[in-house]
C-alpha atoms as a PDB file:
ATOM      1  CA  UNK A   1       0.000   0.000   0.000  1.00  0.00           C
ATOM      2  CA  UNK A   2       2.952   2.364   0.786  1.00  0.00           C
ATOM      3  CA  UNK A   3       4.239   1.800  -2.648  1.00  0.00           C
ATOM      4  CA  UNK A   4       1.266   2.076  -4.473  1.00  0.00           C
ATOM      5  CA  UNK A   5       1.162   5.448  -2.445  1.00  0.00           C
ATOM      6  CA  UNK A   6       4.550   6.389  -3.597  1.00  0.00           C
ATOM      7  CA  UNK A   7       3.786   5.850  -7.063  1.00  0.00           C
ATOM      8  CA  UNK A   8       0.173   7.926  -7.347  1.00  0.00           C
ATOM      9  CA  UNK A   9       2.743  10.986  -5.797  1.00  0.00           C
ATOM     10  CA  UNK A  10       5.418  10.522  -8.037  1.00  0.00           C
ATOM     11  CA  UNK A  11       2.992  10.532 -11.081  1.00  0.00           C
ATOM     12  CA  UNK A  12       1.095  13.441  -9.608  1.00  0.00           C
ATOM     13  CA  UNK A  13       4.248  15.679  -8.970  1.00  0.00           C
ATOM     14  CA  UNK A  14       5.528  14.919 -12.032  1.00  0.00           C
ATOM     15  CA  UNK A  15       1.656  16.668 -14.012  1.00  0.00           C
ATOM     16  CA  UNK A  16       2.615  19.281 -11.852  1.00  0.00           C
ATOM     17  CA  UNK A  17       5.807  19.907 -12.622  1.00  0.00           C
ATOM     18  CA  UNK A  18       4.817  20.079 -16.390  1.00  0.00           C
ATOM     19  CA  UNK A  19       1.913  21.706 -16.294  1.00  0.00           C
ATOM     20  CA  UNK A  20       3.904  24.870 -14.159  1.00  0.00           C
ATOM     21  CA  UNK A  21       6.447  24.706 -17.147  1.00  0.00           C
ATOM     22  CA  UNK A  22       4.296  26.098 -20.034  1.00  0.00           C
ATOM     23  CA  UNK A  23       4.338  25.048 -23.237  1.00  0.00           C
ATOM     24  CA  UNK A  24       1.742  23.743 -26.080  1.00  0.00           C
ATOM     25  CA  UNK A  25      -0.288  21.245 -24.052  1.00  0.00           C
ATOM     26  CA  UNK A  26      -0.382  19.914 -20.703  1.00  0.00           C
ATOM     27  CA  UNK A  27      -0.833  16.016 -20.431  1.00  0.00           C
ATOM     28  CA  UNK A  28      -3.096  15.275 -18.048  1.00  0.00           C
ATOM     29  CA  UNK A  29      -3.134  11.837 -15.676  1.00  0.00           C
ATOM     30  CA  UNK A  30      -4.483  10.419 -18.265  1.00  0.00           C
ATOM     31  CA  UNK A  31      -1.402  11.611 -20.470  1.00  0.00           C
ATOM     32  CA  UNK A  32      -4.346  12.824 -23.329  1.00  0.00           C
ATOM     33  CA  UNK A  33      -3.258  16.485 -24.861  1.00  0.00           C
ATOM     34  CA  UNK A  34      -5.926  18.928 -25.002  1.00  0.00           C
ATOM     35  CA  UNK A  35      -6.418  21.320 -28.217  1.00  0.00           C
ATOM     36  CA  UNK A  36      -7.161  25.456 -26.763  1.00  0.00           C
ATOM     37  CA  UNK A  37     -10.968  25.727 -26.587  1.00  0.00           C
ATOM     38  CA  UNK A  38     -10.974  29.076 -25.188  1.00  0.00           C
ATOM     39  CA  UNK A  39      -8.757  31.192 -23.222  1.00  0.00           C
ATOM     40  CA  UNK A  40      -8.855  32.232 -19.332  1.00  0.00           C
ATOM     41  CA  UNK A  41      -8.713  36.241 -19.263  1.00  0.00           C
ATOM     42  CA  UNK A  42     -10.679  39.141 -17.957  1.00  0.00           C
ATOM     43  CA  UNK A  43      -9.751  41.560 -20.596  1.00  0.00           C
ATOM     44  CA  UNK A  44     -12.950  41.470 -22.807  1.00  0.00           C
ATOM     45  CA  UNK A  45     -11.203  40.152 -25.404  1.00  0.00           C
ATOM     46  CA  UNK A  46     -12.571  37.436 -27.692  1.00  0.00           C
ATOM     47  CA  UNK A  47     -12.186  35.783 -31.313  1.00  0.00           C
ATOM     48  CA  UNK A  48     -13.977  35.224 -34.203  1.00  0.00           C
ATOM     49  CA  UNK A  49     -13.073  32.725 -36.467  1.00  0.00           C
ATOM     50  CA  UNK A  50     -14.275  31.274 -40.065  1.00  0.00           C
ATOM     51  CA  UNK A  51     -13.618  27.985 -41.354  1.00  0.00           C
ATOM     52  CA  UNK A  52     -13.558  27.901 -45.758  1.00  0.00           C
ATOM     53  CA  UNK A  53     -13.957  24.718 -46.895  1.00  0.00           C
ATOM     54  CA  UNK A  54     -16.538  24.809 -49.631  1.00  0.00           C
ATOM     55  CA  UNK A  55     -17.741  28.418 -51.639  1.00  0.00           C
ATOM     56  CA  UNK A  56     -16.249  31.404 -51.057  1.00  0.00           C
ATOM     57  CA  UNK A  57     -19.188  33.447 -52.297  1.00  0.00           C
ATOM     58  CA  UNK A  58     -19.878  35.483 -49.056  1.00  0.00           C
ATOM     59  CA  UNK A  59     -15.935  36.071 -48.161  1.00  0.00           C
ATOM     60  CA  UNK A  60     -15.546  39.134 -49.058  1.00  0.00           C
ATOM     61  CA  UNK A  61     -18.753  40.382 -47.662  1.00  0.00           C
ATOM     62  CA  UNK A  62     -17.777  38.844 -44.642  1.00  0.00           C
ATOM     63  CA  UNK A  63     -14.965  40.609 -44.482  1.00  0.00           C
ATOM     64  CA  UNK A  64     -16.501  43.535 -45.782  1.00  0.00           C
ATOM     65  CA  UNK A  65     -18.660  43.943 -42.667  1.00  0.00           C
ATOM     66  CA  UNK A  66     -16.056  43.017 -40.592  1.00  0.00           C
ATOM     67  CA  UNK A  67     -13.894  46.110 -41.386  1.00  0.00           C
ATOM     68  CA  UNK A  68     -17.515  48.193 -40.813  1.00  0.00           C
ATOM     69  CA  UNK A  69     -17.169  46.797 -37.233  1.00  0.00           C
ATOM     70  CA  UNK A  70     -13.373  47.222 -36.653  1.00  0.00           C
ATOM     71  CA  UNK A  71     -13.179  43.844 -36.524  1.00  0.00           C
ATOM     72  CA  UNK A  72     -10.273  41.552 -37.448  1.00  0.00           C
ATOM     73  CA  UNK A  73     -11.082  37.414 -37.419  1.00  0.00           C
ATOM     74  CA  UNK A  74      -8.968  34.567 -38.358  1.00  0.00           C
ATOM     75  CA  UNK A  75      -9.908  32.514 -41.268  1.00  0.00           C
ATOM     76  CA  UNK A  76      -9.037  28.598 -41.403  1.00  0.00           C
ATOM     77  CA  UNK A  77      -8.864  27.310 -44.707  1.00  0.00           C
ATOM     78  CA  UNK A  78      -8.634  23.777 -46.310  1.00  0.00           C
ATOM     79  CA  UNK A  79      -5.688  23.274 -49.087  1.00  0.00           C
ATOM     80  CA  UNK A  80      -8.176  22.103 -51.780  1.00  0.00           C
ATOM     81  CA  UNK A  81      -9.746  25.858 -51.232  1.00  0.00           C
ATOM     82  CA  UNK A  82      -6.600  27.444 -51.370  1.00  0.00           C
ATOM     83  CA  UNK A  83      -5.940  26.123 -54.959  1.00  0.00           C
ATOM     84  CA  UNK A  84      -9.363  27.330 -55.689  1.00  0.00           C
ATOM     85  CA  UNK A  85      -9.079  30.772 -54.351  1.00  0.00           C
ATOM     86  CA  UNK A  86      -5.832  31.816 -54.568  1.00  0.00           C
ATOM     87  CA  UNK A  87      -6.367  35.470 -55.190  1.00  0.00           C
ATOM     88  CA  UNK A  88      -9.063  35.377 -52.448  1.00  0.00           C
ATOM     89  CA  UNK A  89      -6.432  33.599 -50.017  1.00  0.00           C
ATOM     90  CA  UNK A  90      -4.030  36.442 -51.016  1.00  0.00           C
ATOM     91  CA  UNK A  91      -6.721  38.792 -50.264  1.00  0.00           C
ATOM     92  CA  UNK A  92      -7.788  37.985 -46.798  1.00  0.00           C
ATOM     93  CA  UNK A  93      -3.833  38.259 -45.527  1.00  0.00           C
ATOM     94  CA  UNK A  94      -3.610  41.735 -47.389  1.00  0.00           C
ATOM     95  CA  UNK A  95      -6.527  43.193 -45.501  1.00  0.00           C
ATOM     96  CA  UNK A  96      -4.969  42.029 -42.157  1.00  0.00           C
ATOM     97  CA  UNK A  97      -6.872  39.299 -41.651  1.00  0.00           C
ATOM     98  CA  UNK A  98      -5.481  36.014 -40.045  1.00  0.00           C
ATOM     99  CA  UNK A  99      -5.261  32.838 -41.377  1.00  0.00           C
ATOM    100  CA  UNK A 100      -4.555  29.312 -40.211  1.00  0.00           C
ATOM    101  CA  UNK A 101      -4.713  25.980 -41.508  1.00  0.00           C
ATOM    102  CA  UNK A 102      -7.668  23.658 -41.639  1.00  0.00           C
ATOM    103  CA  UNK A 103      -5.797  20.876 -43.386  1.00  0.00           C
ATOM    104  CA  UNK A 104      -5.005  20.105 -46.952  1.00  0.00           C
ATOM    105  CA  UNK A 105      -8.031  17.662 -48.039  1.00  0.00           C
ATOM    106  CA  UNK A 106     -10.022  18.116 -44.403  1.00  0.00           C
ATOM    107  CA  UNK A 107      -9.924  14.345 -43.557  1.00  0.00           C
ATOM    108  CA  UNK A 108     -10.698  13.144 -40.244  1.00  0.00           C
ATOM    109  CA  UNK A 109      -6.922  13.057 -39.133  1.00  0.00           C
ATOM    110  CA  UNK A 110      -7.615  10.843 -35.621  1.00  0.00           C
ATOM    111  CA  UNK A 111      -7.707   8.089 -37.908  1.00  0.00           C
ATOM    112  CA  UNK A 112      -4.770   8.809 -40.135  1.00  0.00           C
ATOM    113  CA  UNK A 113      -1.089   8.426 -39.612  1.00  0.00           C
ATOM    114  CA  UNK A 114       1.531  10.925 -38.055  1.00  0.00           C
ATOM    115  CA  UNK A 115       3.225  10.668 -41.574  1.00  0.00           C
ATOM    116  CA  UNK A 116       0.361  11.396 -43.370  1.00  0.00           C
ATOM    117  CA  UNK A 117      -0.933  14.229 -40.769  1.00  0.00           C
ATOM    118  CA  UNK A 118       2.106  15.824 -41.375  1.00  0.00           C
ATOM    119  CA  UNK A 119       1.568  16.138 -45.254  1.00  0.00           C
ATOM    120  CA  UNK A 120      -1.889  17.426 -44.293  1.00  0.00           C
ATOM    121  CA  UNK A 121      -0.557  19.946 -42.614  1.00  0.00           C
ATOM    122  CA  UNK A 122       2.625  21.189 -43.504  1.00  0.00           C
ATOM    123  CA  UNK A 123       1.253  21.400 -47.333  1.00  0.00           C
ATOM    124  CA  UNK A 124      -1.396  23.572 -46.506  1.00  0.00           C
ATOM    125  CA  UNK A 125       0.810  25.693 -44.390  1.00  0.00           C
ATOM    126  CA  UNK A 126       3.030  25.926 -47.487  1.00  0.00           C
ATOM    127  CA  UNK A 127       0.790  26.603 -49.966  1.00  0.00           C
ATOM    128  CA  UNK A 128      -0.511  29.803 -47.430  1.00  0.00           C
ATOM    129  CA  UNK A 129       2.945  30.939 -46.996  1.00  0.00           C
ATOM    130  CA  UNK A 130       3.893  30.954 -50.592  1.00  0.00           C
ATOM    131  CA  UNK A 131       0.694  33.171 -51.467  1.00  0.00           C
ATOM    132  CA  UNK A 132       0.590  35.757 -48.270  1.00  0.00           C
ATOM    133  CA  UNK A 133       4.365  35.782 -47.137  1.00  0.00           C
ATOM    134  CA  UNK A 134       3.455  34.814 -43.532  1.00  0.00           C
ATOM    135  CA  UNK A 135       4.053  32.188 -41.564  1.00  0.00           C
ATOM    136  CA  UNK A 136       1.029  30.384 -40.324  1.00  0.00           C
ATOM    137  CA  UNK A 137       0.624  29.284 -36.523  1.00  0.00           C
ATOM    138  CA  UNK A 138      -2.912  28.444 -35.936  1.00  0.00           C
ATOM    139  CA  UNK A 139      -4.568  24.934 -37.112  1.00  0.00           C
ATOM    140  CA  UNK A 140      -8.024  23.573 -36.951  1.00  0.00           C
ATOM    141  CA  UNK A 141      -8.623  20.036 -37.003  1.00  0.00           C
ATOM    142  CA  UNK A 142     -11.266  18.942 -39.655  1.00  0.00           C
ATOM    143  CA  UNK A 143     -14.152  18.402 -37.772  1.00  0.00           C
ATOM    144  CA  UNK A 144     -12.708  19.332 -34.802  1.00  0.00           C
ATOM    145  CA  UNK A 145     -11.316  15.758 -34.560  1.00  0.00           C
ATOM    146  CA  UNK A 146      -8.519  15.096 -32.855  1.00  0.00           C
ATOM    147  CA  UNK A 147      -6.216  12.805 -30.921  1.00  0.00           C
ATOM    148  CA  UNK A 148      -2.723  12.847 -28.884  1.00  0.00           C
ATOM    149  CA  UNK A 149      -0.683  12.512 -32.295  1.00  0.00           C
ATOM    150  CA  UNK A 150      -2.967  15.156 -34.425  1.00  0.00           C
ATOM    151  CA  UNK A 151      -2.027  17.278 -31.491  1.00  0.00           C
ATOM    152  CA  UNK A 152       2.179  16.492 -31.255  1.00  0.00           C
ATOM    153  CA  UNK A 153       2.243  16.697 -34.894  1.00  0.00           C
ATOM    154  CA  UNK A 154       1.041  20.292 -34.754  1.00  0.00           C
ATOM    155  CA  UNK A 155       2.820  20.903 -32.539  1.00  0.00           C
ATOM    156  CA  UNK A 156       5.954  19.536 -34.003  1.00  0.00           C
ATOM    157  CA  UNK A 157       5.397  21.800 -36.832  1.00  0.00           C
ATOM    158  CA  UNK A 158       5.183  25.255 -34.203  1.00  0.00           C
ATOM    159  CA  UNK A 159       1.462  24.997 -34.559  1.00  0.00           C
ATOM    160  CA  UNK A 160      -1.243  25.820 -31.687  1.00  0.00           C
ATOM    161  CA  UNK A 161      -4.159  24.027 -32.460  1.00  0.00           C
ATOM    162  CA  UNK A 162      -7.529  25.271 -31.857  1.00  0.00           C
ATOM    163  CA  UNK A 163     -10.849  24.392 -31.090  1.00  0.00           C
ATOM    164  CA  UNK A 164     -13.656  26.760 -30.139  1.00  0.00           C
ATOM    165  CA  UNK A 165     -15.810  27.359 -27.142  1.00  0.00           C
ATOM    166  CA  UNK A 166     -18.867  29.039 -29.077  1.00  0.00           C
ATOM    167  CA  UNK A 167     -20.293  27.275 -31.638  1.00  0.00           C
ATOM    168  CA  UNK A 168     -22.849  29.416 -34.295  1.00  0.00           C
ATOM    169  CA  UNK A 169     -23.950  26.348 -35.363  1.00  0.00           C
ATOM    170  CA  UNK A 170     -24.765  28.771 -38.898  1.00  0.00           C
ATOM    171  CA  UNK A 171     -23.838  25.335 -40.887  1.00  0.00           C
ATOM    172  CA  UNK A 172     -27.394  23.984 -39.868  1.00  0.00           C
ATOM    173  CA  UNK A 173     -29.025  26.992 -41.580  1.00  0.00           C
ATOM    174  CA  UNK A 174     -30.199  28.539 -38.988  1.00  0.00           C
ATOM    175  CA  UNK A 175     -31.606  31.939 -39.053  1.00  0.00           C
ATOM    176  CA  UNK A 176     -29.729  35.157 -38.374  1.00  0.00           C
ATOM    177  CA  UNK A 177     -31.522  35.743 -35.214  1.00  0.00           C
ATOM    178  CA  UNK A 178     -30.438  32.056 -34.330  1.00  0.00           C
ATOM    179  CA  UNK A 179     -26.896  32.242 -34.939  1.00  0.00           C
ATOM    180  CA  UNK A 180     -26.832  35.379 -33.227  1.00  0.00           C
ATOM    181  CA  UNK A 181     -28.945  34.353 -30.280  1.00  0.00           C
ATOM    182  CA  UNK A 182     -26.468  31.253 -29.945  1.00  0.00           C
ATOM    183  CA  UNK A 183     -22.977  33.493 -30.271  1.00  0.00           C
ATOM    184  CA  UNK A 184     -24.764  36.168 -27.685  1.00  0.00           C
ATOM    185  CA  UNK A 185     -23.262  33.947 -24.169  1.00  0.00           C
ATOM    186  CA  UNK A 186     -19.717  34.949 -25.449  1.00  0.00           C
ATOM    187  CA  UNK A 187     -18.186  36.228 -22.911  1.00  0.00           C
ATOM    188  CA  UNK A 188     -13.727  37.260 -22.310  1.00  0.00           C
ATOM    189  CA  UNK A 189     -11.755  34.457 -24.061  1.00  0.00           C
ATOM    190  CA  UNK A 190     -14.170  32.798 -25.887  1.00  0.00           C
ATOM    191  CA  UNK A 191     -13.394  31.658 -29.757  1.00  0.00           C
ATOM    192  CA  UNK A 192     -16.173  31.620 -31.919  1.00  0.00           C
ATOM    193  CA  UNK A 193     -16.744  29.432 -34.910  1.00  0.00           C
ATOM    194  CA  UNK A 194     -18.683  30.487 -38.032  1.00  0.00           C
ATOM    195  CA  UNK A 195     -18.329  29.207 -41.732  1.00  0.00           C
ATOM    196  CA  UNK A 196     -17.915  31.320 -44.337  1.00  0.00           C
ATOM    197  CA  UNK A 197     -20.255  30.566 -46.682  1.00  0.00           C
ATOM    198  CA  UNK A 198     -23.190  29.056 -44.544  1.00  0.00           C
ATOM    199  CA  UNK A 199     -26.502  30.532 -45.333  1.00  0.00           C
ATOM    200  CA  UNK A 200     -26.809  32.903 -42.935  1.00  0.00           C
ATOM    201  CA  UNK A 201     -24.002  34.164 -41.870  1.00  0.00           C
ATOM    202  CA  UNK A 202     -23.608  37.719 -43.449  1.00  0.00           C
ATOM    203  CA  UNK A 203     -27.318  38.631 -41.520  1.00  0.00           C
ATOM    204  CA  UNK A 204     -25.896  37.732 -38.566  1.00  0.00           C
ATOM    205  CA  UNK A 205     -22.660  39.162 -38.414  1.00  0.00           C
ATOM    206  CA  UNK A 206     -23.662  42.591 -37.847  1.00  0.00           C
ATOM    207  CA  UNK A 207     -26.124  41.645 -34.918  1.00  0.00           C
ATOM    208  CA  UNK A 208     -23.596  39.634 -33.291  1.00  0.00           C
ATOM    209  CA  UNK A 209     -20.982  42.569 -33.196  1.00  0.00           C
ATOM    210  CA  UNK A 210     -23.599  44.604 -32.063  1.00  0.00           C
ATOM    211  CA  UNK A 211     -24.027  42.623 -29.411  1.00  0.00           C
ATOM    212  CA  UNK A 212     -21.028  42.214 -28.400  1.00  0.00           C
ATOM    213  CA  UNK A 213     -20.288  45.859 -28.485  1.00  0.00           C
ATOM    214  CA  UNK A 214     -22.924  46.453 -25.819  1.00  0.00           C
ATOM    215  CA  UNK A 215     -20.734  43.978 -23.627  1.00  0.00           C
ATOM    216  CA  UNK A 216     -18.490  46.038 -24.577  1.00  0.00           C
ATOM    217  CA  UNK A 217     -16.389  43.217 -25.889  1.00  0.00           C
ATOM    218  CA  UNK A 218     -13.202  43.831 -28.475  1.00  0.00           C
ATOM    219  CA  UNK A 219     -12.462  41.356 -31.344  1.00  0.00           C
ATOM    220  CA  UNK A 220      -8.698  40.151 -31.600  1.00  0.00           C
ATOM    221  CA  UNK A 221      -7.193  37.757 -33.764  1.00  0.00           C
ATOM    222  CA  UNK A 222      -6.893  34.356 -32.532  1.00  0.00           C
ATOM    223  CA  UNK A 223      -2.959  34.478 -32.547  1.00  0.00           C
ATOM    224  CA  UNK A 224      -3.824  37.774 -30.076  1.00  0.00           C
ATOM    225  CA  UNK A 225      -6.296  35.959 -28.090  1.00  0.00           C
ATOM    226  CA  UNK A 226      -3.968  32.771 -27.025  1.00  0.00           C
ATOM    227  CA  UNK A 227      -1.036  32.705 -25.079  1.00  0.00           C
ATOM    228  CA  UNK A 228       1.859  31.436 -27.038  1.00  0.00           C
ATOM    229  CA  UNK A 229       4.556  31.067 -23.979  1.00  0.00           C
ATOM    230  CA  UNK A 230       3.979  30.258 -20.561  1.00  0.00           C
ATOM    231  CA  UNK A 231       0.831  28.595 -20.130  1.00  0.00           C
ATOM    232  CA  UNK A 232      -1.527  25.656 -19.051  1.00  0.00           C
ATOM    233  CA  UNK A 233      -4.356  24.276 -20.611  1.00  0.00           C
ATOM    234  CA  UNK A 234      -7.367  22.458 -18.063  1.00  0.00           C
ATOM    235  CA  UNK A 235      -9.495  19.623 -18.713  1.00  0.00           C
ATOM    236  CA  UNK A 236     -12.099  21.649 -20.236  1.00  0.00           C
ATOM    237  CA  UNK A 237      -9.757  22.790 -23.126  1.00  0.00           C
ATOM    238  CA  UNK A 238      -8.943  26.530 -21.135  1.00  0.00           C
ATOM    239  CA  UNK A 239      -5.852  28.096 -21.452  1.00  0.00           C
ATOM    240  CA  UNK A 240      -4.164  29.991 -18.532  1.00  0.00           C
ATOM    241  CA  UNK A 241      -1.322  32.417 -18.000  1.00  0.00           C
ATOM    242  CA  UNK A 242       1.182  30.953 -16.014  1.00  0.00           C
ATOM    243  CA  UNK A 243       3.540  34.520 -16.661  1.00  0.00           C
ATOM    244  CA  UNK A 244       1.938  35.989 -13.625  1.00  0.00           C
END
């Protein structure tokens, strides 16, 4: 009994010690890694984000009425809409908008190999590079699907990966009043997540940033929202400063 007591304290100073040294994402007892869902601050600041996978037809609307609210999102697209929409890709980075990877071909990488989550990834993050000039640092998993090697691998590659901890929901087509009524709880550190061509989603946009300006809440980037050095990341997916 004294041993098996031992052991449970070795294993639980040991979490502690890595979760107090930072870094991309803490391994729990159970040793899973966590993606960042949202992000534990007081500052009022949240994120916006919009995934492009299919259509772009409503992108430049989107960011249209964006600018109109002083508001700058982060756009994840998928490689196969990248070779579609070049010019739009280049676009989107020139009007200071961020963008991250959603894969190359948006498979469901849990079930896929490191090697070949790797191509996913790092050819997508090429193929944004080579049109906007910037590096990319953000990644969302295809259908937010994810494991403990989709996670390393991202991580291998200096990316954060990212989940969300409001979800519109505007791929169901629901109304504007819907999506907005559904992105109205956000609250400091929550990431939003919206499509960009879902059927809705330019009638709701300006209600939800009306709404969120009588919280008197301030869109950032997602890159601005995170930490990207000394942090921890809960069981529920929250990140938290560790920087004091």
């Amino acid at each position: 009994m004294n041993k098996m007591i031992t052991c449970v304290a070795v294993v639980l100073a040991a979490v502690l010690i890595l979760a107090s040294m930072g870094g991309y994402a803490v391994v729990v007892a159970n040793s899973r890694k966590l993606p960042i869902y949202g992000v534990d601050r007081t500052d009022n600041k949240v994120s916006i984000s919009f995934d492009a996978a299919w259509g772009a037809d409503k992108t430049r609307e989107i960011m249209d009425i964006c600018d109109r609210f002083n508001v700058k999102a982060t756009f994840f697209l998928v490689g196969f809409w990248i070779e579609k929409y070049p010019d739009l890709v280049a676009e989107i980075a020139a009007r200071g908008f961020e963008i991250g990877t959603h894969s190359m071909t948006h498979p469901q990488l849990s079930k896929q190999s490191e090697s070949k989550i790797n191509n996913e990834l790092s050819q997508s993050m090429s193929m944004i590079t080579n049109i906007t000039g910037q590096e990319v640092k953000l990644f969302r998993p295809p259908f937010g699907d994810y494991n403990n090697s989709v996670i390393s691998v991202a991580e291998n590659l200096g990316l954060y990966t990212i989940q969300w901890s409001v979800d519109s929901l505007d791929w169901k087509g629901l109304s504007a009043s819907e999506i907005a009524q559904r992105v109205g709880t956000m609250q400091s550190g929550d990431i939003i997540l919206c499509h960009n061509n879902s059927d809705h989603i330019t009638e709701a946009l300006p209600l939800i940033f009306a709404q969120a300006q009588l919280k008197g809440l301030e869109f950032v980037p997602i890159g601005e929202l995170i930490y990207t050095d000394g942090y921890t990341i809960d069981s529920n997916g929250i990140q938290h400063c560790t920087d004091g």
